[in-house]
N, C-alpha and C. Protein backbone atom coordinates (compact mmCIF):
# COMPACT_ATOMS: atom_id res chain seq x y z
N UNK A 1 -2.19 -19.73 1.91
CA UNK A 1 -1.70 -18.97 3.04
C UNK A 1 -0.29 -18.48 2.70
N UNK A 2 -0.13 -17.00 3.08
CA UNK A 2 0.93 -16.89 2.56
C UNK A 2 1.78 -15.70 4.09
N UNK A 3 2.93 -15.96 4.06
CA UNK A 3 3.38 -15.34 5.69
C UNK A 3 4.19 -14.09 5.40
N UNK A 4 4.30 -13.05 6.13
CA UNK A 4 5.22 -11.40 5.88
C UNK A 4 5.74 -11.69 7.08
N UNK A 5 7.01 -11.57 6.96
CA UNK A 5 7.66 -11.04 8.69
C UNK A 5 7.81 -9.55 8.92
N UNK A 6 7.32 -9.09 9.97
CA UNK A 6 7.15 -7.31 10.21
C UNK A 6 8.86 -7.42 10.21
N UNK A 7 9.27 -5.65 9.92
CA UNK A 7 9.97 -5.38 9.76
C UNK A 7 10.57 -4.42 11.01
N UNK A 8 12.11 -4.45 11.73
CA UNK A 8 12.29 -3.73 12.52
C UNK A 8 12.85 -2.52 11.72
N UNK A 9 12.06 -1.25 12.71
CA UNK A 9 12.48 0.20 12.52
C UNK A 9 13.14 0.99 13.69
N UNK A 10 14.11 1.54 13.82
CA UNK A 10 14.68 2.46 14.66
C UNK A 10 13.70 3.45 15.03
N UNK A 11 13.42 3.85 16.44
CA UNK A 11 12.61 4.98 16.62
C UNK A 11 13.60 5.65 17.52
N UNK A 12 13.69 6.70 17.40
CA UNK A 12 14.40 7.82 18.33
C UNK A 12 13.71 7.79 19.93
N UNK A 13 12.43 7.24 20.33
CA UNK A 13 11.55 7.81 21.20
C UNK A 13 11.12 6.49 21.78
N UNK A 14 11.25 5.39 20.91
CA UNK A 14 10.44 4.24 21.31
C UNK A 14 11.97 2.95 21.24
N UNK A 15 12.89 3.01 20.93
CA UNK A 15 13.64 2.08 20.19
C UNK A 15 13.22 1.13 19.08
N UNK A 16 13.11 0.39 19.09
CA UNK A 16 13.16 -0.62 17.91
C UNK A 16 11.66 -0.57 18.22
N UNK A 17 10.73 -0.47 17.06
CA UNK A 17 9.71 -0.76 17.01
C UNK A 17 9.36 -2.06 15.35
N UNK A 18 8.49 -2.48 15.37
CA UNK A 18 8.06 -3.43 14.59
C UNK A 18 6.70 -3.19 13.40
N UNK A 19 7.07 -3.51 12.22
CA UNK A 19 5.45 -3.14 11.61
C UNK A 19 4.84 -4.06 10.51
N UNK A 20 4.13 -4.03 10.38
CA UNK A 20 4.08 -5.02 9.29
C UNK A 20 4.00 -4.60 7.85
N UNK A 21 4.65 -5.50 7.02
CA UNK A 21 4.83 -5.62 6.12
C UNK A 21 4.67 -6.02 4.65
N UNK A 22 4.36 -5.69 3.35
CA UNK A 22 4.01 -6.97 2.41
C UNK A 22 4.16 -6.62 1.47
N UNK A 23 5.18 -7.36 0.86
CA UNK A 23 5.81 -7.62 -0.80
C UNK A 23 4.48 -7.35 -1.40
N UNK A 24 4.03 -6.27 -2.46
CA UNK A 24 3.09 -6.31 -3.58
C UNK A 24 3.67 -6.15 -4.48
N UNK A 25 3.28 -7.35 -5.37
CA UNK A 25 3.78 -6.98 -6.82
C UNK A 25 2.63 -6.20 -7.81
N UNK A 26 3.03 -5.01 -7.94
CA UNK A 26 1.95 -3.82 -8.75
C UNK A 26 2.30 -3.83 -9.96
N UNK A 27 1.19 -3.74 -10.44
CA UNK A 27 1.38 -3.76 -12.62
C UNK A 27 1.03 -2.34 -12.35
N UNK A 28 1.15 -1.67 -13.23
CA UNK A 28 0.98 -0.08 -14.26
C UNK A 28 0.60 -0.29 -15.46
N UNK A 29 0.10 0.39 -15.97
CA UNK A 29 -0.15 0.86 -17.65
C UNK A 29 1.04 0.52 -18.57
N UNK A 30 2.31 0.53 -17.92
CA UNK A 30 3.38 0.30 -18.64
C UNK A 30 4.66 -0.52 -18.13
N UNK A 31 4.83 -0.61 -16.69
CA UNK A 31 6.00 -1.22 -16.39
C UNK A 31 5.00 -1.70 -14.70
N UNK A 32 5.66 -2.58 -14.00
CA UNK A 32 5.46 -3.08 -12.83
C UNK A 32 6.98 -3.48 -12.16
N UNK A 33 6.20 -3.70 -10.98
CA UNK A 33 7.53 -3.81 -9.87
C UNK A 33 6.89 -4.17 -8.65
N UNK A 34 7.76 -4.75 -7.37
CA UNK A 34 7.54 -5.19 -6.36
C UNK A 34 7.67 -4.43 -5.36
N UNK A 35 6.94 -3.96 -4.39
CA UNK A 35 7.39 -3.09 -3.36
C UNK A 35 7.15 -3.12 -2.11
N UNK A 36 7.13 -2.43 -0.53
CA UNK A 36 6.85 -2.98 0.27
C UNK A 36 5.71 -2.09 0.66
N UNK A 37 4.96 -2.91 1.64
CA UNK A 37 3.50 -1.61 1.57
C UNK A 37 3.76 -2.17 2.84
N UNK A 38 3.10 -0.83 3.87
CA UNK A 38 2.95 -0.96 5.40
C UNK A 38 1.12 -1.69 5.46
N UNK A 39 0.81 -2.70 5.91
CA UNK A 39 -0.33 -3.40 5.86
C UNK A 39 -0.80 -1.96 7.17
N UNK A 40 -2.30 -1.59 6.51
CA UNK A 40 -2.98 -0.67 7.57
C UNK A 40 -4.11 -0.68 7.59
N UNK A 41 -4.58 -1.46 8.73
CA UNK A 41 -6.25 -1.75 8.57
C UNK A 41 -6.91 -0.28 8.76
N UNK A 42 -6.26 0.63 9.04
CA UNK A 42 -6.96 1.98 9.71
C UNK A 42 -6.64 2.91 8.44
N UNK A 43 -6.27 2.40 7.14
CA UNK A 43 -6.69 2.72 5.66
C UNK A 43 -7.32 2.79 4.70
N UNK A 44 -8.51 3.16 4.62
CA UNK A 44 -9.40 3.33 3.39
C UNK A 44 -9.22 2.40 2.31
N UNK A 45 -7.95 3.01 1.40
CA UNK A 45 -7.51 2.69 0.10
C UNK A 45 -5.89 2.68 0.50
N UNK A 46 -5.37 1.38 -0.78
CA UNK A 46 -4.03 1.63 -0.92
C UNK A 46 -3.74 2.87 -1.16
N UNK A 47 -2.46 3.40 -0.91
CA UNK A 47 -1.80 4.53 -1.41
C UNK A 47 -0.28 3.98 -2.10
N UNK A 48 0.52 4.63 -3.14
CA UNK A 48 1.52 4.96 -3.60
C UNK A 48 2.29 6.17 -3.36
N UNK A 49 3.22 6.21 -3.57
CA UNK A 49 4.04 7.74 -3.56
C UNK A 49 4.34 8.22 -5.45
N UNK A 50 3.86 9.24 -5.64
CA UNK A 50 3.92 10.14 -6.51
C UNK A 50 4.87 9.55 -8.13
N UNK A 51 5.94 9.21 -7.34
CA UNK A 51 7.22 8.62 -8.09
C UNK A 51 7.12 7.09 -8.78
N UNK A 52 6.25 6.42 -8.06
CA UNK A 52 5.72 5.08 -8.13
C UNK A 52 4.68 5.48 -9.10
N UNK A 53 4.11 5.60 -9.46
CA UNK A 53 3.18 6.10 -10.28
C UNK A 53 3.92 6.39 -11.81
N UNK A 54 4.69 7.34 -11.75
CA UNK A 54 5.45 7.58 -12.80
C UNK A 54 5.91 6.40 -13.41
N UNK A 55 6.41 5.55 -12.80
CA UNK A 55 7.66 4.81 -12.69
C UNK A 55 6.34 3.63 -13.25
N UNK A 56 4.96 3.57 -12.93
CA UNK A 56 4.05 2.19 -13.17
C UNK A 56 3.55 2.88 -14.47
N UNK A 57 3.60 4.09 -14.64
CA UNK A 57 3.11 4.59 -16.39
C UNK A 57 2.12 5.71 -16.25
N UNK A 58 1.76 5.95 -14.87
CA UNK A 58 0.85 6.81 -14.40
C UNK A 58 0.72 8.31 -14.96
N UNK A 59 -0.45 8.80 -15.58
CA UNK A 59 -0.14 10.39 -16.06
C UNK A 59 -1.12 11.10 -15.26
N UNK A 60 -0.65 12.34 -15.12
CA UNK A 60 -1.80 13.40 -14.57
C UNK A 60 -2.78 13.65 -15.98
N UNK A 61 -4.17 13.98 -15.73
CA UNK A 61 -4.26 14.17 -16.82
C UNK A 61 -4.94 15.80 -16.91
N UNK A 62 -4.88 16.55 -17.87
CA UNK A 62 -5.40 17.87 -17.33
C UNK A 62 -6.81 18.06 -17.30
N UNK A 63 -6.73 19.44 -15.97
CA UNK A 63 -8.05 19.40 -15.38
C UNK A 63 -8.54 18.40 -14.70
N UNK A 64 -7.84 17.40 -14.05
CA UNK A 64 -8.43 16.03 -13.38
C UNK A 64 -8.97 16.62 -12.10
N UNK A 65 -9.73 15.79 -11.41
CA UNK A 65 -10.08 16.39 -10.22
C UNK A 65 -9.24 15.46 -9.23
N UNK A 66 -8.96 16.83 -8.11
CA UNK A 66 -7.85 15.65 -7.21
C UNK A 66 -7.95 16.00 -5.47
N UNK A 67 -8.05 14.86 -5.07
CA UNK A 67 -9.04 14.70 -3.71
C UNK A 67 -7.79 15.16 -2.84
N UNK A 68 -7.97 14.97 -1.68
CA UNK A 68 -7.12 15.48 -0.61
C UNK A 68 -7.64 14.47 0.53
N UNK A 69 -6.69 13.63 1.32
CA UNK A 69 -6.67 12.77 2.50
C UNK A 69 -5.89 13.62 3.67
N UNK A 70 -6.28 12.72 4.29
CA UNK A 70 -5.88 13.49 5.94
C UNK A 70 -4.96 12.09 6.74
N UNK A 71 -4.17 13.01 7.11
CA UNK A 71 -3.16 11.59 8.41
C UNK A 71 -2.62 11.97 9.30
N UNK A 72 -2.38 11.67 9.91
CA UNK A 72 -0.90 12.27 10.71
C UNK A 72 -0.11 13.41 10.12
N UNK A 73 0.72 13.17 8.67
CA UNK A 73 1.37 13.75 8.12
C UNK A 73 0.44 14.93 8.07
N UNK A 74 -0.80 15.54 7.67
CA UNK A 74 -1.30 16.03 7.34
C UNK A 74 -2.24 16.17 6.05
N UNK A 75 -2.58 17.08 5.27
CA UNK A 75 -3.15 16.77 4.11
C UNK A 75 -2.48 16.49 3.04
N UNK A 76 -2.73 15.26 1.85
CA UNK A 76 -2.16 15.61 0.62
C UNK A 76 -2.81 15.15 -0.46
N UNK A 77 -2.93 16.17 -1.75
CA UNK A 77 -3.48 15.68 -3.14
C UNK A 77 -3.74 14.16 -3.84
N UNK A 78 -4.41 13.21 -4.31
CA UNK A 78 -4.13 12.25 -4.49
C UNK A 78 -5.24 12.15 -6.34
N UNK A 79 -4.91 11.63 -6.93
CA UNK A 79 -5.97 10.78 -7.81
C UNK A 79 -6.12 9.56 -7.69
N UNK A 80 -7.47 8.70 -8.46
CA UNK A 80 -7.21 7.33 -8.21
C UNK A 80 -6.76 6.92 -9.72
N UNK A 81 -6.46 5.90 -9.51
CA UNK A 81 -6.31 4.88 -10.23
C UNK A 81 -6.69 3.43 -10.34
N UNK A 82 -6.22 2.29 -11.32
CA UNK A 82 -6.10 1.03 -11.33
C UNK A 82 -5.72 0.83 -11.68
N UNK A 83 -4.84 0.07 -10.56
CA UNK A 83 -3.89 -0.91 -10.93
C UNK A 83 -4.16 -2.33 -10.45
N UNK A 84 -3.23 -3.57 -11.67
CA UNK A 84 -3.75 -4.68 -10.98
C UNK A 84 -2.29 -5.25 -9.74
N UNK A 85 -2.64 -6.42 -9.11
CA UNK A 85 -1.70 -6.48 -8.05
C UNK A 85 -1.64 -8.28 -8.01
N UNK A 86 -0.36 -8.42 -7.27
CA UNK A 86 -0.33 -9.93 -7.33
C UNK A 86 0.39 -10.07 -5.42
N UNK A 87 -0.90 -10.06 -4.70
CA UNK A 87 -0.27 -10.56 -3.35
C UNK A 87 -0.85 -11.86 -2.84
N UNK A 88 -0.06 -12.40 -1.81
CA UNK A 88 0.13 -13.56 -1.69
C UNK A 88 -0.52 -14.64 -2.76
N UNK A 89 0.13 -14.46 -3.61
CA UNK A 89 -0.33 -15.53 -4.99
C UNK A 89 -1.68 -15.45 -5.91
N UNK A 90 -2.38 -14.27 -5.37
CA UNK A 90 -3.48 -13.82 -5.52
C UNK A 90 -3.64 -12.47 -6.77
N UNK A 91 -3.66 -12.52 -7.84
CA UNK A 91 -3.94 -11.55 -9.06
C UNK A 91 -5.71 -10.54 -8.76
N UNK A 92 -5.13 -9.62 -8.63
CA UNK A 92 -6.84 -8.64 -8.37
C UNK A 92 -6.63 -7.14 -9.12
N UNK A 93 -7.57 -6.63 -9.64
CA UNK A 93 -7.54 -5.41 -9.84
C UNK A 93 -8.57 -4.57 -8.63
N UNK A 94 -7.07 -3.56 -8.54
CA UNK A 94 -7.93 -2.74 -7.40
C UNK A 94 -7.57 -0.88 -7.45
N UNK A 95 -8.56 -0.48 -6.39
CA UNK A 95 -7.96 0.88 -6.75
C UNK A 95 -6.96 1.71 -6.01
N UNK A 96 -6.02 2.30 -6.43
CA UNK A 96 -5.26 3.06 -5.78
C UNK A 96 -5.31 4.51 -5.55
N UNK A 97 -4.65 4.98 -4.49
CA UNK A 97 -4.68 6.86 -4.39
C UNK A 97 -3.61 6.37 -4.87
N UNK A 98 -2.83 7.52 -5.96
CA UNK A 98 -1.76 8.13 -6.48
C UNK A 98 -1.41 9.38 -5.45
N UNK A 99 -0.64 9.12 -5.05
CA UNK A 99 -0.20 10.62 -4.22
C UNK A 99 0.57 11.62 -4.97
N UNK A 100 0.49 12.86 -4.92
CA UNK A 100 0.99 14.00 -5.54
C UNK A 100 2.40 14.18 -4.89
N UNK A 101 2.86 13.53 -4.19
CA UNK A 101 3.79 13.31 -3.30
C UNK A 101 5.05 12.44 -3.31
N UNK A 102 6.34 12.86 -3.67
CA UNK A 102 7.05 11.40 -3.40
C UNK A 102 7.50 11.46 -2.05
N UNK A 103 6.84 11.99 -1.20
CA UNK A 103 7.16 11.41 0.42
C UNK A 103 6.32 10.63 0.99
N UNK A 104 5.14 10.24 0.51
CA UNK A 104 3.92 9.41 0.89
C UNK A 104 4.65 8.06 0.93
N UNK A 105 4.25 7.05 1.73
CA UNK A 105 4.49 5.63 1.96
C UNK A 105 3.96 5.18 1.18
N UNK A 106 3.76 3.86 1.10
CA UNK A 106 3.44 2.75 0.46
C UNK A 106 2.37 2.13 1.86
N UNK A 107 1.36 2.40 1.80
CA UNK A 107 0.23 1.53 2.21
C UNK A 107 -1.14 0.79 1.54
N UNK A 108 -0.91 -0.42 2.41
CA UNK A 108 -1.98 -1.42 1.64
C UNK A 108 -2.99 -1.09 2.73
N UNK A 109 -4.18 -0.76 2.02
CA UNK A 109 -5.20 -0.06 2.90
C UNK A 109 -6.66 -1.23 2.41
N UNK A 110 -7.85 -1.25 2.90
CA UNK A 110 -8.77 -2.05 3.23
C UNK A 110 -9.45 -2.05 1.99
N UNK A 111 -9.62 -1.11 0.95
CA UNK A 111 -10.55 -1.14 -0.35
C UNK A 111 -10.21 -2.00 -1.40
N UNK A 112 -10.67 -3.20 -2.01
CA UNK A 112 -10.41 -3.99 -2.73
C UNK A 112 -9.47 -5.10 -2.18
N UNK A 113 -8.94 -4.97 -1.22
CA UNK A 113 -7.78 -5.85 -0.62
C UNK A 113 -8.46 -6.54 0.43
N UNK A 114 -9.22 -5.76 1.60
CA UNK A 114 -8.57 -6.94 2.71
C UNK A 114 -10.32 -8.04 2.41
N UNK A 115 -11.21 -7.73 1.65
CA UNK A 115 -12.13 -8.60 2.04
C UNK A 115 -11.95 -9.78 0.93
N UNK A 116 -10.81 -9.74 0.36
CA UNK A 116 -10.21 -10.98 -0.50
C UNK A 116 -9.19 -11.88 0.65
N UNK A 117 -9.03 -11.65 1.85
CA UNK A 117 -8.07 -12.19 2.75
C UNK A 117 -8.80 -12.49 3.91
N UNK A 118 -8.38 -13.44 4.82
CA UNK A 118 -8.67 -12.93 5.95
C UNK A 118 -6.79 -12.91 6.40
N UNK A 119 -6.70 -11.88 7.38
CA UNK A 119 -5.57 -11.51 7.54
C UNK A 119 -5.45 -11.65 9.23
N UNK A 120 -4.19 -11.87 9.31
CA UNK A 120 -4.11 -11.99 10.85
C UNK A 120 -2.45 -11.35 10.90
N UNK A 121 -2.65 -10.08 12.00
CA UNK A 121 -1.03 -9.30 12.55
C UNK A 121 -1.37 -10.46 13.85
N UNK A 122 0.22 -10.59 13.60
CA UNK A 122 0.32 -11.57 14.53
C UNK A 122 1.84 -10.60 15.36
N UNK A 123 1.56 -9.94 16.35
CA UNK A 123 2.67 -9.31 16.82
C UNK A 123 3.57 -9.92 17.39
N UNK A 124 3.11 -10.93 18.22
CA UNK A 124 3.67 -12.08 19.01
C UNK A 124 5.26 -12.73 18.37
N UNK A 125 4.38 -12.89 16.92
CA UNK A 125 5.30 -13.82 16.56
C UNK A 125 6.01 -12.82 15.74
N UNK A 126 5.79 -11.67 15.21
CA UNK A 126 6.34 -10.85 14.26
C UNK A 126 5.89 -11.13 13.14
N UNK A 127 4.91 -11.44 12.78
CA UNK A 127 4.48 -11.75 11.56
C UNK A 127 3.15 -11.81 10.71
N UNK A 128 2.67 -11.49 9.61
CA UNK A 128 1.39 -11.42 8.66
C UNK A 128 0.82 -12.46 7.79
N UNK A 129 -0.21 -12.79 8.47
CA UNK A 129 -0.56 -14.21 7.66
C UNK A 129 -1.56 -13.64 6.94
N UNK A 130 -1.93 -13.77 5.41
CA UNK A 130 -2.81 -13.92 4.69
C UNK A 130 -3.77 -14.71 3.86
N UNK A 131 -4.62 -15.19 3.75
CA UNK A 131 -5.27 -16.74 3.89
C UNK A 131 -6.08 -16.02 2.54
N UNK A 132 -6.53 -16.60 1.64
CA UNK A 132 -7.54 -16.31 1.02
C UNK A 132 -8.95 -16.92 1.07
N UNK A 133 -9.98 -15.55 0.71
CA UNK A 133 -11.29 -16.29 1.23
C UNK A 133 -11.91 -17.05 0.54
């Protein structure tokens, strides 16, 4: 079991709002690093931002074919990838959208991730418990 405390954000409209949170440590093809991903059960697949990718060893490659997601933000380009990941003490290879984007967030989305957990947002308390199954 391993615990995230959500993180407070300033909202112009709402004041302080709360979200949750979670340290992933992501490998690349060439370098890795730790980052924070917004936990989103209403996510498909993890996503990265554009720059993160670079930065994990990531190449476009030519002629690739490259999908397009929908959000709020609106539409944007993505490829996949694999990368492997180390959350709550847990080593998995899984797949990622690469976003064409360095304004895209960091979300940990439901494909390869959440049916290795059972996960509980715990708003109450401010916090993300992850249990492995």
């Amino acid at each position: 079991m391993t615990e995230y405390p959500w993180h407070a954000f300033p909202s112009a409209h709402f004041g302080t709002i709360y979200r949750p949170i979670a340290l992933v440590h992501l490998i690349g093809p060439r370098k890795q690093g730790v980052f924070e991903f917004l936990i989103d059960s209403g996510a498909d697949i993890t996503s990265i931002p554009f720059d993160a990718g670079r930065y994990l060893g990531f190449r476009l490659k030519p002629n690739e074919l490259v999908y397009s997601m929908g959000g709020i933000g609106g539409n944007i380009g993505y490829v996949i990838r694999n990368a492997e990941i180390i959350l709550a003490r847990r080593h998995s290879e899984i797949r990622v959208a690469w976003t064409l984007s360095a304004k895209t967030p960091y979300i940990l989305g439901q494909l390869d991730v959440f049916e290795q957990f059972r996960i509980e947002l715990n708003r109450k308390d401010l916090k993300t418990v992850f249990t492995p199954c």
